[in-house]
N, C-alpha and C. Protein backbone atom coordinates (compact mmCIF):
# COMPACT_ATOMS: atom_id res chain seq x y z
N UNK A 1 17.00 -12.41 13.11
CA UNK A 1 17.40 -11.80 11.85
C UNK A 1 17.61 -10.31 12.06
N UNK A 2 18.58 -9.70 11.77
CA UNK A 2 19.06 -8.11 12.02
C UNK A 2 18.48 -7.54 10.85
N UNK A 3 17.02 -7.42 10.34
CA UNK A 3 15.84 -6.52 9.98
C UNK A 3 16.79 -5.31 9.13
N UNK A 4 17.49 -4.29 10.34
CA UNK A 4 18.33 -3.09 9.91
C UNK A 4 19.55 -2.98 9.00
N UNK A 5 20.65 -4.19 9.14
CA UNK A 5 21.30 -4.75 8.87
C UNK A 5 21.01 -5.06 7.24
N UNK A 6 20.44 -5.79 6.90
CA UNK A 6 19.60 -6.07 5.35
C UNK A 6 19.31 -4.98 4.90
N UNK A 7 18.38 -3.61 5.49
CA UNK A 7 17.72 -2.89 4.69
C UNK A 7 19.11 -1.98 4.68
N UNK A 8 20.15 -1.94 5.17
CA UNK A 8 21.02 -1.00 4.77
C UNK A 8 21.49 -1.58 3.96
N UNK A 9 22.14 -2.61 3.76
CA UNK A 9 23.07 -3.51 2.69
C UNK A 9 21.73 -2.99 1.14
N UNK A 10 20.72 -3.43 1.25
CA UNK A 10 19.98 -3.37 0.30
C UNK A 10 19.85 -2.04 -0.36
N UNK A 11 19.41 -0.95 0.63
CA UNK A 11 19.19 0.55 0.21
C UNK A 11 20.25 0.96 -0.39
N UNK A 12 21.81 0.77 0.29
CA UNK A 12 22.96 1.23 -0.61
C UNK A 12 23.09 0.55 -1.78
N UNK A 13 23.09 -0.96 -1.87
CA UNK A 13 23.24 -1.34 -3.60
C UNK A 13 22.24 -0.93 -4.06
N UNK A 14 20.84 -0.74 -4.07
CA UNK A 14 20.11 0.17 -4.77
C UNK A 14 20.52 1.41 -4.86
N UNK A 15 20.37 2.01 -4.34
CA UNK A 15 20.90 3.53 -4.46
C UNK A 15 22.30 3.64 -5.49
N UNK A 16 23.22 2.81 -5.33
CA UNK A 16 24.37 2.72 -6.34
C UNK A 16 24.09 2.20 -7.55
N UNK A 17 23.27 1.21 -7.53
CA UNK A 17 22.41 0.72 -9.15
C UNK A 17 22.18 1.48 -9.83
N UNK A 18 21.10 2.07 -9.23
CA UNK A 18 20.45 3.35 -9.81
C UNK A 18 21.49 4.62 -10.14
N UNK A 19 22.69 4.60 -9.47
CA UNK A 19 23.48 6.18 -9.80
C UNK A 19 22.73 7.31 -9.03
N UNK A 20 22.15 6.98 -7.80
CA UNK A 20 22.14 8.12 -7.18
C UNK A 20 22.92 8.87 -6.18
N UNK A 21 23.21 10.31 -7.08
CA UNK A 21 24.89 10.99 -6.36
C UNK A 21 24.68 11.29 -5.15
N UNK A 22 23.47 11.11 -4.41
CA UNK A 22 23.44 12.10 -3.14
C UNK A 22 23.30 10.68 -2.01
N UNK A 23 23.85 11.33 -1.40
CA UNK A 23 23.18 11.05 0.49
C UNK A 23 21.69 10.96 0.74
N UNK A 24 20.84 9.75 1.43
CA UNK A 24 19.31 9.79 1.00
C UNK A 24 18.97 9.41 2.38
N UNK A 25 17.93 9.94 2.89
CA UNK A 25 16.81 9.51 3.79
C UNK A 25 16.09 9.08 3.34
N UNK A 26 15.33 7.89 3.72
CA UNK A 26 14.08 7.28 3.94
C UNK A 26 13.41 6.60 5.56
N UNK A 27 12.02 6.11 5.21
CA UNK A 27 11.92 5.44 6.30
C UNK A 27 11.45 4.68 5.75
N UNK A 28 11.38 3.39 6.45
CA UNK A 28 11.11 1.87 6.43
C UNK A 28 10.33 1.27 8.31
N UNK A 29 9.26 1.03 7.78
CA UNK A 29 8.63 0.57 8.53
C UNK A 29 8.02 -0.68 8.45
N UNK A 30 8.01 -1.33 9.74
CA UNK A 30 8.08 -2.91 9.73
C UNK A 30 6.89 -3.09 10.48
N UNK A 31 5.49 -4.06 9.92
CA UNK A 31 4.53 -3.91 10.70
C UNK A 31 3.83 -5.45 10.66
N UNK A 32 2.42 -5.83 10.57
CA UNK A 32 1.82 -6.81 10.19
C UNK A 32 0.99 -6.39 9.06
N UNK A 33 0.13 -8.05 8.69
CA UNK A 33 -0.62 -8.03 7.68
C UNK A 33 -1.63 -7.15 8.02
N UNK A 34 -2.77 -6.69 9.26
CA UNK A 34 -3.66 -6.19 9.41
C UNK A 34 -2.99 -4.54 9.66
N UNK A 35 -1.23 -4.59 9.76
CA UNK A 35 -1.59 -2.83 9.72
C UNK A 35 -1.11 -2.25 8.31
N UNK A 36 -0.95 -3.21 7.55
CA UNK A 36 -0.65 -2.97 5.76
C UNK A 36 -1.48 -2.87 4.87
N UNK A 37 -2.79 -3.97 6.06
CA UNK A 37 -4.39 -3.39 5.16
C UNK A 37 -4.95 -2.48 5.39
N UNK A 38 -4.63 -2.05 6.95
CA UNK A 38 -5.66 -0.45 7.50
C UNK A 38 -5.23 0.53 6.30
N UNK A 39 -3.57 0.08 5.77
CA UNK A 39 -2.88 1.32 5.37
C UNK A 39 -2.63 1.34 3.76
N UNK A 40 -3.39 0.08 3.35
CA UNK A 40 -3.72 -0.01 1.65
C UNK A 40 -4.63 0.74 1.95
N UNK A 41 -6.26 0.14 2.43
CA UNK A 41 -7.45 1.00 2.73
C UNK A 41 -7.55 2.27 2.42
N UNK A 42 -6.28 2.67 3.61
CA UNK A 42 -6.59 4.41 3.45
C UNK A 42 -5.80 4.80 2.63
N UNK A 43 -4.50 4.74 1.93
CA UNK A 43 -3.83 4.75 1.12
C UNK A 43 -4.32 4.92 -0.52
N UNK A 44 -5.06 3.50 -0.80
CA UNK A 44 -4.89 2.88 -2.09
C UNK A 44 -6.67 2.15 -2.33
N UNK A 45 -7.33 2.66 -0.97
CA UNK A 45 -9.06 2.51 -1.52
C UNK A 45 -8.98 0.78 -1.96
N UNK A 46 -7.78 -0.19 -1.41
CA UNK A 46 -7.69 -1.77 -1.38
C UNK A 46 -7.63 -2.36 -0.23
N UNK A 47 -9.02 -3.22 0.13
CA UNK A 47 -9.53 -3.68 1.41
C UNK A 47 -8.38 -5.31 1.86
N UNK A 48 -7.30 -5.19 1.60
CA UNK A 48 -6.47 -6.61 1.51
C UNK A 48 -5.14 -5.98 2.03
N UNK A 49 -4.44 -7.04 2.86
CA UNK A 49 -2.87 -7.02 2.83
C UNK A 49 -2.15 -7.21 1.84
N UNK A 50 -1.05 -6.50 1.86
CA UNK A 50 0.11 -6.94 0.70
C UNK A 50 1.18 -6.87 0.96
N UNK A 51 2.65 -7.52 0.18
CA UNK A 51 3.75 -7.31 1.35
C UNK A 51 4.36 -5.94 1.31
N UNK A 52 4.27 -5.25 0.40
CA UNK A 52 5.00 -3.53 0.95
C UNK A 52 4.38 -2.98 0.00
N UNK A 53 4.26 -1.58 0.68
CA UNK A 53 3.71 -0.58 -0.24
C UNK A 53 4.53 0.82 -0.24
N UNK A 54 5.05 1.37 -0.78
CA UNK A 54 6.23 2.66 -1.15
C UNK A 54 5.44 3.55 -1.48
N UNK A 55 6.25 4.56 -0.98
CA UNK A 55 5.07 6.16 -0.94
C UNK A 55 6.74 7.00 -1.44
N UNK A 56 6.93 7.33 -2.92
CA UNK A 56 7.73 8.12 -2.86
C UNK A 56 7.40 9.77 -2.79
N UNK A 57 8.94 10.45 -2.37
CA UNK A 57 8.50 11.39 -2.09
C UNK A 57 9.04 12.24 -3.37
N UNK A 58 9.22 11.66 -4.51
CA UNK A 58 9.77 12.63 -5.48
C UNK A 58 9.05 11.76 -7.25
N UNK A 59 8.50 12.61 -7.47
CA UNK A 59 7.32 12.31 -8.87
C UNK A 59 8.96 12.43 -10.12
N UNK A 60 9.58 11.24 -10.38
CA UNK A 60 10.61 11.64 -11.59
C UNK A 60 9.37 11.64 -12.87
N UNK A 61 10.22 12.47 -13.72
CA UNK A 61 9.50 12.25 -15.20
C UNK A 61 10.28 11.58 -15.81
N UNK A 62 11.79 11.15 -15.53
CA UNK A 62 12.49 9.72 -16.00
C UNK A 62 12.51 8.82 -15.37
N UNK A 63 12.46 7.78 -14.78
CA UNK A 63 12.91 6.80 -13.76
C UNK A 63 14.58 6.91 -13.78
N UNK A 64 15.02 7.24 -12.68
CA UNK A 64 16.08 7.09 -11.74
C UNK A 64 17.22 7.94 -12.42
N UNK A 65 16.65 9.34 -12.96
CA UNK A 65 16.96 10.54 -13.26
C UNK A 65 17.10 11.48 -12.24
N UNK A 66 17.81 11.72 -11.25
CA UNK A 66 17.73 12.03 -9.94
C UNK A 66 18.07 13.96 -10.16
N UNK A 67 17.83 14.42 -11.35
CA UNK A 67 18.79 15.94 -11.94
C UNK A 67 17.28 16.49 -11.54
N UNK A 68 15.97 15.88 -11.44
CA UNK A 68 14.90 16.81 -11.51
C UNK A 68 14.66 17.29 -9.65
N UNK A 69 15.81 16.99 -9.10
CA UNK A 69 15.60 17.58 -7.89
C UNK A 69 16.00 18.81 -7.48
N UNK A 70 16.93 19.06 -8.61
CA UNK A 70 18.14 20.47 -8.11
C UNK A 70 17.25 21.13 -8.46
N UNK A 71 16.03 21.42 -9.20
CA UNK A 71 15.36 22.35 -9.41
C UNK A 71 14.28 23.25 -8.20
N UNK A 72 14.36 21.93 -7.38
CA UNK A 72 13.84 22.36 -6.49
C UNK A 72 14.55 21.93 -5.13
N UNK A 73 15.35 22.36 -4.24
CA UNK A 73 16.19 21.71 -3.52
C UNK A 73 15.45 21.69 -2.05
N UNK A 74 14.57 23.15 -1.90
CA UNK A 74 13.98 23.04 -0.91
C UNK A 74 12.96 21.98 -0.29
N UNK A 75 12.52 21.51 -1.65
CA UNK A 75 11.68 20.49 -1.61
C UNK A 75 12.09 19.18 -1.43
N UNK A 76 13.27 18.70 -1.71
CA UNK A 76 13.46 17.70 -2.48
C UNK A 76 14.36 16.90 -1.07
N UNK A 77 15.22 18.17 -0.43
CA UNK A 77 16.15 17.96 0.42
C UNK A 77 15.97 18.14 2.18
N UNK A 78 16.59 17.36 2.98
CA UNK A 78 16.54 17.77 4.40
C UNK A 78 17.58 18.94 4.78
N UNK A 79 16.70 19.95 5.63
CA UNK A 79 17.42 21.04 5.78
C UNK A 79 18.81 20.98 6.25
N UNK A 80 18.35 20.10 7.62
CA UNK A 80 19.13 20.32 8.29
C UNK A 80 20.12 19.15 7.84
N UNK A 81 19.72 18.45 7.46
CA UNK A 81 21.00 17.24 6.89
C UNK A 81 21.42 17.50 5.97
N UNK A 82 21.04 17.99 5.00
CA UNK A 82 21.18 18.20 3.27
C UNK A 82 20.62 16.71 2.58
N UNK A 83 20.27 15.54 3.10
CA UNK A 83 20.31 14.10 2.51
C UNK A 83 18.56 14.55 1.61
N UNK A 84 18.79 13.95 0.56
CA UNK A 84 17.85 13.39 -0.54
C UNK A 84 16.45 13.04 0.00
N UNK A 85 15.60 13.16 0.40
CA UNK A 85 14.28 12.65 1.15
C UNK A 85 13.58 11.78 -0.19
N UNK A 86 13.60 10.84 -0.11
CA UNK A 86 13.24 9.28 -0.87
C UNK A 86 12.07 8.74 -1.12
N UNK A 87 11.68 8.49 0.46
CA UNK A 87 10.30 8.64 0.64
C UNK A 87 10.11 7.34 1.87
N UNK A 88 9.09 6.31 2.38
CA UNK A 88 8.47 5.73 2.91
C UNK A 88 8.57 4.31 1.82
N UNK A 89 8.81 3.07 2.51
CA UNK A 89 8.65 1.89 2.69
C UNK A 89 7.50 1.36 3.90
N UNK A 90 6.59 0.65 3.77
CA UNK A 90 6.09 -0.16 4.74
C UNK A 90 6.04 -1.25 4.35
N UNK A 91 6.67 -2.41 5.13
CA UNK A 91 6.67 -4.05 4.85
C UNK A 91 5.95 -4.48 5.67
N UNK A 92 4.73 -5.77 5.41
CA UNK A 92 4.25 -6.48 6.24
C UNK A 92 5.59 -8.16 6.69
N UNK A 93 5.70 -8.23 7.90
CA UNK A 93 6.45 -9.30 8.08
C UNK A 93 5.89 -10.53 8.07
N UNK A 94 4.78 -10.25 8.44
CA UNK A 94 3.78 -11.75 8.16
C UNK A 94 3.81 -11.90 7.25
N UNK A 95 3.42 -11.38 5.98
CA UNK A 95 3.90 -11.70 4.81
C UNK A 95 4.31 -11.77 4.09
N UNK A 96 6.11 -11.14 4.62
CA UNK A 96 7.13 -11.72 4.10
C UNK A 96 7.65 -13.01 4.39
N UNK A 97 6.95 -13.43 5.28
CA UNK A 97 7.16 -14.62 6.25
C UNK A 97 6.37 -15.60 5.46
N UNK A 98 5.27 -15.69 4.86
CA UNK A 98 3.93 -16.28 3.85
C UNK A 98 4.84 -16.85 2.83
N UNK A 99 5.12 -15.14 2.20
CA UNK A 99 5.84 -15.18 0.68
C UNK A 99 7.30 -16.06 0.50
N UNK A 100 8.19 -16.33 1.62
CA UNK A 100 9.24 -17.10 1.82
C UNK A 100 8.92 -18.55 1.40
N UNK A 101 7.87 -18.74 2.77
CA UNK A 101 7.45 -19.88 2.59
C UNK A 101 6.62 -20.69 1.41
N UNK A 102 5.79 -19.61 0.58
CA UNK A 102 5.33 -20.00 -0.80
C UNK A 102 6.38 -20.08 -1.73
N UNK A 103 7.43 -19.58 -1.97
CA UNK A 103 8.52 -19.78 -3.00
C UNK A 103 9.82 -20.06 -2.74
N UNK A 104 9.53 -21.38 -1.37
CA UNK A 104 11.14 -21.72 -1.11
C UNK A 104 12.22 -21.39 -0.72
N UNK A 105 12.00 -19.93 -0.46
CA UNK A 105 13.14 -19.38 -0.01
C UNK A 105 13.71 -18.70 1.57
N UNK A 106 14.50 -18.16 2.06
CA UNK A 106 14.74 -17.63 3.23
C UNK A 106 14.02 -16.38 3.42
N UNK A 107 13.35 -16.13 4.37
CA UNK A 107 12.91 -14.69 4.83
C UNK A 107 14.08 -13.85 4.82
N UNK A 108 15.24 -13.86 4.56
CA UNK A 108 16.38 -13.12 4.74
C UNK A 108 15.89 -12.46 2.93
N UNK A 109 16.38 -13.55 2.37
CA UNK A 109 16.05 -12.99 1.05
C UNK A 109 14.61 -12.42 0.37
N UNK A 110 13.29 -12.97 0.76
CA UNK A 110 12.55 -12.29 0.78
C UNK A 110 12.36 -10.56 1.37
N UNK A 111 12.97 -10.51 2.62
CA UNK A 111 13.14 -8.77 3.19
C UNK A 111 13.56 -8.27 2.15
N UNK A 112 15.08 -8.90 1.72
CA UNK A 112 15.58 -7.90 0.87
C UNK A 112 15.16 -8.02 -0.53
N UNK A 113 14.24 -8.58 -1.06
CA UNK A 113 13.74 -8.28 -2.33
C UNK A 113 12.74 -7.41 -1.91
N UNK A 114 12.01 -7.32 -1.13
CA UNK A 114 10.82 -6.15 -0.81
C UNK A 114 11.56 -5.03 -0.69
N UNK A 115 13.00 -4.92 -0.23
CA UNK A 115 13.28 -3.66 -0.04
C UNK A 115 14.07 -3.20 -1.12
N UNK A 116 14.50 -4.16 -2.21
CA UNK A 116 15.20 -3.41 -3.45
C UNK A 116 13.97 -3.39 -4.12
N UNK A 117 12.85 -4.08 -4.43
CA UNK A 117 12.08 -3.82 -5.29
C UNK A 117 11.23 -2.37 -4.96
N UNK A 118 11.20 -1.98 -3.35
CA UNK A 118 10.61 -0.62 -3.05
C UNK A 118 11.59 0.45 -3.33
N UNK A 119 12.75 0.48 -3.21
CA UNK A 119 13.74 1.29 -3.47
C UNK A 119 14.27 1.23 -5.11
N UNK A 120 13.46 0.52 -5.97
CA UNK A 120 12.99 0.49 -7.10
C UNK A 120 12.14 2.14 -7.41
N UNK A 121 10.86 1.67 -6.47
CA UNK A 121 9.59 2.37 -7.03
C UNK A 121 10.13 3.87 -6.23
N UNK A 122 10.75 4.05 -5.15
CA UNK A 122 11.07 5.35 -4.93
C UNK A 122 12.30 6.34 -5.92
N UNK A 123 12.97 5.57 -7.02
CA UNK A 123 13.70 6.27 -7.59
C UNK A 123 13.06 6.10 -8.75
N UNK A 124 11.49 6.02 -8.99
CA UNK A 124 10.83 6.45 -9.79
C UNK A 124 10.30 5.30 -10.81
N UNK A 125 10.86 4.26 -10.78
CA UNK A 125 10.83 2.73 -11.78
C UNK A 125 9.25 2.26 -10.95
N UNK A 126 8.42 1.54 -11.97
CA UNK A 126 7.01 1.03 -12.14
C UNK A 126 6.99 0.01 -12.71
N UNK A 127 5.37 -0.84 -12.79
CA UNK A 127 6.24 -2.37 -13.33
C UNK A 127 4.49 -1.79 -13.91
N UNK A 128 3.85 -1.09 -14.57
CA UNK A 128 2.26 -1.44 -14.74
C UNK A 128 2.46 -1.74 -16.11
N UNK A 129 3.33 -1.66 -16.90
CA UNK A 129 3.52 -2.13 -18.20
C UNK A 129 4.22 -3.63 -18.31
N UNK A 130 4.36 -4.20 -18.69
CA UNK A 130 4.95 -5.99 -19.37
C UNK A 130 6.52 -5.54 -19.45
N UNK A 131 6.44 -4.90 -19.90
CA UNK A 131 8.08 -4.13 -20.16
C UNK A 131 8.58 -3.22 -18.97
N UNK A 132 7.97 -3.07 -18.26
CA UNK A 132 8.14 -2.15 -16.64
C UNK A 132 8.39 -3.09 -15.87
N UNK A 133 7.73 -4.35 -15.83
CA UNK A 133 7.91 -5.42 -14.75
C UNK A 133 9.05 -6.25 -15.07
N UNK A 134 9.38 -6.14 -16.57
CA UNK A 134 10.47 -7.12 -16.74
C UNK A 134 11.35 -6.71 -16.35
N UNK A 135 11.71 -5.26 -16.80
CA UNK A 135 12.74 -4.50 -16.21
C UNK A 135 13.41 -4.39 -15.11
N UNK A 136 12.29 -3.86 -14.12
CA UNK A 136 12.53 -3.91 -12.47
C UNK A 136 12.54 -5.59 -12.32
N UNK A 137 12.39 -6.36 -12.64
CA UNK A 137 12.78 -8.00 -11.99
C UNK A 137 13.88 -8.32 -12.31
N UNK A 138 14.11 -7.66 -13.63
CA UNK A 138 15.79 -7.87 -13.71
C UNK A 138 16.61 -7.03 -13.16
N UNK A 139 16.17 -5.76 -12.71
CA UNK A 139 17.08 -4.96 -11.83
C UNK A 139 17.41 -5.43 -10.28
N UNK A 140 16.38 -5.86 -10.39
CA UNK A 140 16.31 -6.46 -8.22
C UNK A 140 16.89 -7.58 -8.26
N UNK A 141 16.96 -8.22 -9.40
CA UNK A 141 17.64 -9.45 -9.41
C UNK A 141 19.39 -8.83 -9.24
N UNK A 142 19.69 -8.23 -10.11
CA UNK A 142 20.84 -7.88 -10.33
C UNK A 142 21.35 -7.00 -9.18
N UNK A 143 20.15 -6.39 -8.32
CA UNK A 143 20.68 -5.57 -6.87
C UNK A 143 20.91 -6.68 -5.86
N UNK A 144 20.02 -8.02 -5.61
CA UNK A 144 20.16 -8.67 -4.78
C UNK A 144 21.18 -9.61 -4.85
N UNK A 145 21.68 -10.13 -6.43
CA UNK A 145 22.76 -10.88 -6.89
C UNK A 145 23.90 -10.43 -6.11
N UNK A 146 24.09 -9.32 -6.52
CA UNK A 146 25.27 -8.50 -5.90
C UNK A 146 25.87 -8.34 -4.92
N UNK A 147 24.79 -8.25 -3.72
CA UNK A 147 24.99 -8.10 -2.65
C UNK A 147 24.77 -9.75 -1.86
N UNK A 148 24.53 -11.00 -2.62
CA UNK A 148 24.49 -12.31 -2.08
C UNK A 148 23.21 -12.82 -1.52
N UNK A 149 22.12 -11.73 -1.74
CA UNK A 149 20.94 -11.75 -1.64
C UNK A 149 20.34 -13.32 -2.76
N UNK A 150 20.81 -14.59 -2.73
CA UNK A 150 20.50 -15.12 -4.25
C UNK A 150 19.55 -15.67 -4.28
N UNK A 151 18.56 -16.33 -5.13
CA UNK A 151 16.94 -17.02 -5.06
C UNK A 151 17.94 -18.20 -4.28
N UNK A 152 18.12 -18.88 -3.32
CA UNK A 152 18.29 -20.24 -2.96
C UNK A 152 17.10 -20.34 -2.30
N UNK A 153 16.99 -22.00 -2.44
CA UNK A 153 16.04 -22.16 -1.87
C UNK A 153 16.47 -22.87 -0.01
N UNK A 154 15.31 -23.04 0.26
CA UNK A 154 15.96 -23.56 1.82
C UNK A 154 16.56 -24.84 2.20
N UNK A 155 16.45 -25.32 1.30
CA UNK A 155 16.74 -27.12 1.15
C UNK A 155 18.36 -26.44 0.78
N UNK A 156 19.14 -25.78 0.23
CA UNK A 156 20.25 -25.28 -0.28
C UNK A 156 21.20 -24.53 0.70
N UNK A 157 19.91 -24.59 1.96
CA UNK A 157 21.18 -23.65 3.04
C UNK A 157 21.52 -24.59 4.54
């Protein structure tokens, strides 16, 4: 499976969902279940694996209001590139590999829901409200639709 391949297809229809005008860096890192728990642990004070955890690098006070960066450009931007700094993705593959297999579907499409739903939480969108989660599930739905990312299941391919 071309890992790189997906998270670019994914990061750009997110990034275009959302309406963000700029050029963006991030990183995305691909690890296991035991180095997603060292890094909840120290992270998030949670002794368990999970499949990704997003560290953005920009606090919006709107979700996916991207205007509160020009205020600060030094901060916000790479010098030497000028690109948007986003923030950090880490995916566990083991358990995207788990999570496939619990809901029928391809690890292809599982990657890329971990990575639109993290490229969710870096342009500022949260799900801790009933109305936050519905939201972002219908947005990732509608990022992964798009791009052919679709819920099939494996019996379907």
């Amino acid at each position: 499976m071309n890992y790189e391949k997906i998270a670019q297809e994914v990061v750009e229809a997110s990034l275009e969902y959302v309406g963000c005008p700029y050029e963006c860096e991030l990183n995305i890192l691909l690890t296991d279940n035991a180095g997603i728990q060292e890094t909840n642990q120290r992270m998030r004070g949670i002794d368990a694996p999970t499949d990704v955890l997003s560290f953005p690098a920009i606090e919006f006070e709107t979700a996916g209001d991207f205007s509160i960066v020009e205020e600060s450009e030094a901060e916000y931007f790479n010098a030497d590139t000028g690109e948007l700094l986003l923030g950090d993705i880490l995916i566990s593959l083991e358990k995207a590999e788990e999570q496939a297999q619990l809901y029928g579907h391809s690890l292809q499409r599982e990657f890329a829901f971990l990575i639109a739903h993290s490229m969710l939480h870096l342009s500022g969108y949260d799900h801790m409200e009933e109305e936050e989660r519905i939201r972002m599930e219908q947005m990732q739905e509608e990022i992964l639709t798009g791009i052919g990312y679709v819920r099939e299941t494996v019996e379907d391919r």
